[in-house]
C-alpha atoms as a PDB file:
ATOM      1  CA  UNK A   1      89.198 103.086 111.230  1.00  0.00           C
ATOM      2  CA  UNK A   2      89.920 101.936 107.501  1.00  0.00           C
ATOM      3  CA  UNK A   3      93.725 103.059 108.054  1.00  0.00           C
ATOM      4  CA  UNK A   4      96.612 101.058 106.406  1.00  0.00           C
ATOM      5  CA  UNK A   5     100.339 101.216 106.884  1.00  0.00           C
ATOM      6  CA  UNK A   6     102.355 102.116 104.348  1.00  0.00           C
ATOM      7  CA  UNK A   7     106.047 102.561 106.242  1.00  0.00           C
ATOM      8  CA  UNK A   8     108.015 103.226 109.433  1.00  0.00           C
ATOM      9  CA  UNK A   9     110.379 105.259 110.164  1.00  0.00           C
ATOM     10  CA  UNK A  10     112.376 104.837 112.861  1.00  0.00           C
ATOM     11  CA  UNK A  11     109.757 104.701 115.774  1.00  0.00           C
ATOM     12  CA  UNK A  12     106.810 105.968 113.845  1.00  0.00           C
ATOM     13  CA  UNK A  13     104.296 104.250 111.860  1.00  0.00           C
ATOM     14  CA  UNK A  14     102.781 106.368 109.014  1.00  0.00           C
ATOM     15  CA  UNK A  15      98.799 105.104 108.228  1.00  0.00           C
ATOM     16  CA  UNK A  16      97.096 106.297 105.364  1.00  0.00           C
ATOM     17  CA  UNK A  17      93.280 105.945 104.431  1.00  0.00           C
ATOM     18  CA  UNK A  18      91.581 107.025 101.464  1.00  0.00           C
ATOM     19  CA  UNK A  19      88.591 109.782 102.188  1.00  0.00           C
ATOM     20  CA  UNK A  20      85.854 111.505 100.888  1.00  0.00           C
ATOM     21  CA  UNK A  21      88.398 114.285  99.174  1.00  0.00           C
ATOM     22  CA  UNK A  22      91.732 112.637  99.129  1.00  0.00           C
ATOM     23  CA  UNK A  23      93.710 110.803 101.028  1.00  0.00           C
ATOM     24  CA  UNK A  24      93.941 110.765 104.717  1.00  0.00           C
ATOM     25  CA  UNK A  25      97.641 110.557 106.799  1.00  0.00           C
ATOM     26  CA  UNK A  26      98.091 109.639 110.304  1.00  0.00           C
ATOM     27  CA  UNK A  27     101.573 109.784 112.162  1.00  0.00           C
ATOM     28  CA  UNK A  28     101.848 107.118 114.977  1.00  0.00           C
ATOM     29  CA  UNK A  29     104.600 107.302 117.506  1.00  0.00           C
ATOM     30  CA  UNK A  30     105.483 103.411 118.706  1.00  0.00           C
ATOM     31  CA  UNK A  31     106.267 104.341 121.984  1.00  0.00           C
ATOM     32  CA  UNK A  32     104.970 102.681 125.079  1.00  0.00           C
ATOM     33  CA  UNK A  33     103.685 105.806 126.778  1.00  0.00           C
ATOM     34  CA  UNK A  34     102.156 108.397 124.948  1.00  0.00           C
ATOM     35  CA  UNK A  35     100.713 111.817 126.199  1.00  0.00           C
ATOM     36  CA  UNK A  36      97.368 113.003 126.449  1.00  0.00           C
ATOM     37  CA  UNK A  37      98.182 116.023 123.979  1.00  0.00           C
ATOM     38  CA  UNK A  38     100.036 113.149 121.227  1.00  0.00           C
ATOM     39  CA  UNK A  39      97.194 111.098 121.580  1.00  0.00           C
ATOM     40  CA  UNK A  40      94.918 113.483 120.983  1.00  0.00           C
ATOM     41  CA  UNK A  41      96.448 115.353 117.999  1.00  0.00           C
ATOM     42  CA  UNK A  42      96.543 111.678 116.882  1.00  0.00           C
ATOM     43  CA  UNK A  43      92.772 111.337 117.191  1.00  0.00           C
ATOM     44  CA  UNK A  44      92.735 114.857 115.414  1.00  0.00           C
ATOM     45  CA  UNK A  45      94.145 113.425 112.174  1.00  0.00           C
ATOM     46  CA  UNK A  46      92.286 110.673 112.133  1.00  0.00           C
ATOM     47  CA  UNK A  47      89.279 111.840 112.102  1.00  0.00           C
ATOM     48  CA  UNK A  48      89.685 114.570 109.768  1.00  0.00           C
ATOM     49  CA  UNK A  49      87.447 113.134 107.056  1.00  0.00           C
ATOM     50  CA  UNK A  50      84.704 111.373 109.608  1.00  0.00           C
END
């Protein structure tokens, strides 16, 4: 999806991409189990500029 990582902290990854009006953030837990609301507030950010 065009999204690099730029640190961790702790157990979450923060992505960034650049958009159409700025740049783009994405918060990623590193957790083996996610839920369906994370993982779709996930989803949420990341497609904010598509």
């Amino acid at each position: 999806m065009g999204f690099t990582q730029i640190r961790q902290a702790g157990s979450h990854v923060i992505l960034v991409k650049e958009g159409q009006t700025g740049k783009v953030g994405c918060v990623v837990p590193l957790h083996d189990e996610l839920k369906i609301r994370t993982l779709k507030g996930i989803s949420k950010q990341a497609n904010t500029e598509e």
